[in-house]
Protein backbone atom coordinates (compact mmCIF):
# COMPACT_ATOMS: atom_id res chain seq x y z
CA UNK A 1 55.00 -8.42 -45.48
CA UNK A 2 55.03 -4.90 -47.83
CA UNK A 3 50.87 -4.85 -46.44
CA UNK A 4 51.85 -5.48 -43.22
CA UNK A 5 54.46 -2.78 -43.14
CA UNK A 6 52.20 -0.42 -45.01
CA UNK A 7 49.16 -0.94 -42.63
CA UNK A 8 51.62 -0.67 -39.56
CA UNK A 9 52.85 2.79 -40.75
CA UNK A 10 49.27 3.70 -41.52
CA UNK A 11 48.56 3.73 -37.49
CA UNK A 12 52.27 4.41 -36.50
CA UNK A 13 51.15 8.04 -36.24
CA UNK A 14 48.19 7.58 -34.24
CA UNK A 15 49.86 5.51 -31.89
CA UNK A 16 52.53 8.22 -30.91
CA UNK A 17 49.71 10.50 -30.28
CA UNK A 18 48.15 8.69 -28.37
CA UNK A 19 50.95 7.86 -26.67
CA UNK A 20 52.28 11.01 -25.82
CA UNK A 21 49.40 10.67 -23.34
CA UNK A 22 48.95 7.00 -22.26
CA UNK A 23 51.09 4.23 -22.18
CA UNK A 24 49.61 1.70 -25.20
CA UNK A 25 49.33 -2.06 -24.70
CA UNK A 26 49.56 -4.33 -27.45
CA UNK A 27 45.29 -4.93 -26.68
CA UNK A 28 45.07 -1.10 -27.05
CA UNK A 29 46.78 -0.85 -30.44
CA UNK A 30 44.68 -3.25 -31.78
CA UNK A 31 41.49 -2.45 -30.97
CA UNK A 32 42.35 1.51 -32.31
CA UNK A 33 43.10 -0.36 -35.70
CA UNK A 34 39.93 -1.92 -35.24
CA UNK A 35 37.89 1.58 -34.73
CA UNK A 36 39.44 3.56 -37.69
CA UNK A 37 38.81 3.40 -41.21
CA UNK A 38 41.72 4.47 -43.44
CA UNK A 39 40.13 7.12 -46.07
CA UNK A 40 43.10 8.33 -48.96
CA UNK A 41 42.19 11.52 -50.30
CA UNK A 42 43.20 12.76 -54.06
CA UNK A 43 44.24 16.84 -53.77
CA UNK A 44 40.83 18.81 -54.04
CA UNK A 45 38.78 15.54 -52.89
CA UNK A 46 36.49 16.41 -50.62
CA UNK A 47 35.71 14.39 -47.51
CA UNK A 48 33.04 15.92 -46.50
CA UNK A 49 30.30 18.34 -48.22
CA UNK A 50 27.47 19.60 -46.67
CA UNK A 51 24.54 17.22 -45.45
CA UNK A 52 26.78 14.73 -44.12
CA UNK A 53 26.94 13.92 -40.76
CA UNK A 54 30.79 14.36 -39.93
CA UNK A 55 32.46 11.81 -38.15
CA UNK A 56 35.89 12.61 -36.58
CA UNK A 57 39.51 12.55 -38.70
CA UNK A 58 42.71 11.99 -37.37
CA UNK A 59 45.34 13.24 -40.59
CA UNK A 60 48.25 10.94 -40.69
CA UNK A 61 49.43 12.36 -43.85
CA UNK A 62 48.45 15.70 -46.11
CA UNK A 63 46.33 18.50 -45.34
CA UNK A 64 42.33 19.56 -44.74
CA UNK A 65 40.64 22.79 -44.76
CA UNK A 66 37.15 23.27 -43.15
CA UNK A 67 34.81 26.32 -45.05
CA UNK A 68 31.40 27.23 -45.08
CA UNK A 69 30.21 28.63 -48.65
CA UNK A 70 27.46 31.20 -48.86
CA UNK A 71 24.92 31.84 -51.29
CA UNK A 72 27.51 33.52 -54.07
CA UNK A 73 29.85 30.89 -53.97
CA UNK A 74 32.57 32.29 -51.61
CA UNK A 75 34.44 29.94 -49.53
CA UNK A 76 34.56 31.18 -45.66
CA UNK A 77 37.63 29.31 -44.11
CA UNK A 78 37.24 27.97 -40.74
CA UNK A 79 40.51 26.24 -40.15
CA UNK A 80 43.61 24.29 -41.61
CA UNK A 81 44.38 20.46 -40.23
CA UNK A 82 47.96 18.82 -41.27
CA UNK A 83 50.03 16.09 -40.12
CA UNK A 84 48.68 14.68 -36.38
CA UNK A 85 45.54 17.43 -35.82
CA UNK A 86 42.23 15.86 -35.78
CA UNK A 87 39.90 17.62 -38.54
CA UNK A 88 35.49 17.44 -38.37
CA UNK A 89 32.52 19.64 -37.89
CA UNK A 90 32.21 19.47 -34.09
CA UNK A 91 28.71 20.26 -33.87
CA UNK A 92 27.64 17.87 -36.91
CA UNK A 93 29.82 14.84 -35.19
CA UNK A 94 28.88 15.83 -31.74
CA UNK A 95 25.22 15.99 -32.25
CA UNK A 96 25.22 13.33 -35.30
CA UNK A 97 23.78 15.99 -37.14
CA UNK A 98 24.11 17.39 -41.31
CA UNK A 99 27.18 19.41 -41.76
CA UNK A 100 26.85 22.59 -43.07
CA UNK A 101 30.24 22.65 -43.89
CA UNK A 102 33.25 20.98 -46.72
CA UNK A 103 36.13 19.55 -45.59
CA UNK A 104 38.41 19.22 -48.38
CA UNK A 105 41.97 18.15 -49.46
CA UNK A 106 44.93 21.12 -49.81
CA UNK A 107 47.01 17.98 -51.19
CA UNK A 108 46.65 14.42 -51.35
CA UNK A 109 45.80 13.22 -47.52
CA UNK A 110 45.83 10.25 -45.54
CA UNK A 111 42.89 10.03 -42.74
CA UNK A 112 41.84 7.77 -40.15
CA UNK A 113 38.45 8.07 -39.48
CA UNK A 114 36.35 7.15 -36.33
CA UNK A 115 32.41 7.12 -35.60
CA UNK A 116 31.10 8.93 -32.13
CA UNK A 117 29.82 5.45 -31.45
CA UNK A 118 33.38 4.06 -31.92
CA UNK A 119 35.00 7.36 -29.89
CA UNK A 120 33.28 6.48 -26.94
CA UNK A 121 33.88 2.90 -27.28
CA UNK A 122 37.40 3.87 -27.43
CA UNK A 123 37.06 5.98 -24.36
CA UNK A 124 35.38 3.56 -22.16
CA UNK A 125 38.05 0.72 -23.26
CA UNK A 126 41.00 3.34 -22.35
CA UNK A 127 39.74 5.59 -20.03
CA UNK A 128 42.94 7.62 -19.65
CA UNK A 129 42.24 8.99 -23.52
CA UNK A 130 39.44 11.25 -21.95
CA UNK A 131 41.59 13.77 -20.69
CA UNK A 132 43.13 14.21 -24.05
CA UNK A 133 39.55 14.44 -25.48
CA UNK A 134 38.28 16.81 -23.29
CA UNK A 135 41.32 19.19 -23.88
CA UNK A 136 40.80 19.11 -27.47
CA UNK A 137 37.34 20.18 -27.32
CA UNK A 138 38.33 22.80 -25.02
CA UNK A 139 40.70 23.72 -27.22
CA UNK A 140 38.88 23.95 -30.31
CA UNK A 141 35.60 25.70 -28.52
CA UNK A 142 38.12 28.65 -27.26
CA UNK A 143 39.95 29.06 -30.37
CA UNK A 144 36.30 28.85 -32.40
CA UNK A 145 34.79 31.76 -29.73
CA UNK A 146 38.06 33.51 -30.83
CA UNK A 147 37.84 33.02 -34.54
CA UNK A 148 34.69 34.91 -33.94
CA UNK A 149 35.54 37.74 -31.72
CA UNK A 150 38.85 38.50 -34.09
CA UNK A 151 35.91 38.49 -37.40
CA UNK A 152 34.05 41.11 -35.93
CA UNK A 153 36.88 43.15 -33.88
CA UNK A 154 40.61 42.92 -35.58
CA UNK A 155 41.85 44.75 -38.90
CA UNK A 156 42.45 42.24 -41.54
CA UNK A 157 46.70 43.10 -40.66
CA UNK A 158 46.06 41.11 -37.53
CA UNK A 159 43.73 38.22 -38.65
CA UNK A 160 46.92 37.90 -40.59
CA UNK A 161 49.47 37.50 -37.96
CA UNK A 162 47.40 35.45 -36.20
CA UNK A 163 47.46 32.66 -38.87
CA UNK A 164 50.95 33.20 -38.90
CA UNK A 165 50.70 32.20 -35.50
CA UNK A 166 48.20 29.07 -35.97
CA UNK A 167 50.17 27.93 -38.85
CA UNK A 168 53.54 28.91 -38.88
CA UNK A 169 55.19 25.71 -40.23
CA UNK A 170 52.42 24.97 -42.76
CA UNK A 171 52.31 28.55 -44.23
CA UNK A 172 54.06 27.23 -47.75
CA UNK A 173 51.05 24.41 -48.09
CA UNK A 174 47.81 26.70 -48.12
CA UNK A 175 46.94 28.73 -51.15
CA UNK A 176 46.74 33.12 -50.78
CA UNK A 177 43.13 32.17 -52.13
CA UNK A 178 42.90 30.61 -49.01
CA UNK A 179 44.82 32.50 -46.75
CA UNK A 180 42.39 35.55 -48.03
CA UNK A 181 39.54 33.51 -47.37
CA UNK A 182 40.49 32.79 -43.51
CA UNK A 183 40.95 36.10 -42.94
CA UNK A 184 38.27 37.64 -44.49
CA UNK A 185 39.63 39.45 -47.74
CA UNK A 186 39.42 38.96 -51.35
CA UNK A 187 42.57 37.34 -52.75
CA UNK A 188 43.21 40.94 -54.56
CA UNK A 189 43.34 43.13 -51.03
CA UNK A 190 45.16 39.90 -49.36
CA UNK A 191 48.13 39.84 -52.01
CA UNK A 192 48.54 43.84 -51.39
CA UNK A 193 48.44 43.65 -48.00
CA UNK A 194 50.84 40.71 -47.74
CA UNK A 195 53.47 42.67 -49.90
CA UNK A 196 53.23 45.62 -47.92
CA UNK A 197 53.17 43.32 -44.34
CA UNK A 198 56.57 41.40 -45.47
CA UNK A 199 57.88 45.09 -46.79
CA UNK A 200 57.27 46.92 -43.53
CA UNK A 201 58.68 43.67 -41.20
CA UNK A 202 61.79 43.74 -43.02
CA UNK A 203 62.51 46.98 -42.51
């Protein structure tokens, strides 16, 4: 009964997702359990490193960040995935190619994990799921075209407030070092400019 439980929690998540959008049958919920594989990630574990081909992550528990790291060693943060936000490479899961990116644990996670194959099985047996889809991708291709247009145009001030904006409720769970690395900064210039940010907004 205690597995039973356990394994019904373990989907619980994805089923309110999904069902924010579609009415589930008893049929859909088990053929989603039948499509994911659980993955439990250790803080720092990595769940995906660079020439894998990503498959797509639905985070029912704990937190991911996506970076690319260049040739010194530098981590480049892409983005930040918590508690029900799907976390992958699009273009390595998309086109079932290598990543050229880590995806690794802020703190110990809980992931469901789903091939492409299986995603459009999924979609086919539940059509109404493809609107969803297609608004995520839409979502994450305009907020990746603005990652890049805020790199080359803002002041490292607003790359700031904008991950205040992205994140504000899971501000406490990423690192400065990491913070410093979405925006663009070493951790040195982030923790100065942070203490004079919070100085000048409470004034």
């Amino acid at each position: 009964m205690d597995k039973q439980r356990e394994h019904n929690d373990l989907y619980q998540s994805l089923f309110e997702y999904y069902g924010k959008s579609v009415k589930l049958t008893r049929d859909d919920t088990a053929f989603i359990v039948s499509l994911f594989k659980p993955i439990h990630l250790k803080r720092r574990a990595f769940l995906v490193v660079p020439g894998d081909v990503c498959q797509n992550h639905f985070i029912v528990k704990g937190g991911l960040k996506l970076y690319l790291e260049d040739e010194n060693a530098r981590q480049h943060c892409q983005h930040f995935g918590f508690e029900q936000w799907w976390m992958g490479d699009m273009n390595s899961f998309l086109n079932q190619e290598p990543s050229r990116l880590h995806i690794q644990a802020l703190e110990p996670t809980t992931v469901l994990q789903i091939t492409l194959e299986d995603q459009h099985r999924l979609l086919e047996a539940i059509p109404a799921l493809n609107t969803l889809y297609r608004q995520l991708v839409e979502k994450a291709l305009s907020r990746a075209n603005q990652r890049i247009l805020d790199t080359i145009s803002s002041c490292a001030e607003d790359r700031y407030e904008d991950f205040l904006a992205t994140y504000p409720s899971y501000v406490e769970r990423i690192t400065n070092q990491d913070i410093a690395s979405y925006i663009g900064v070493t951790p040195e210039f982030f923790s100065k400019m942070k203490r004079d940010y919070w100085k000048k907004a409470s004034q």
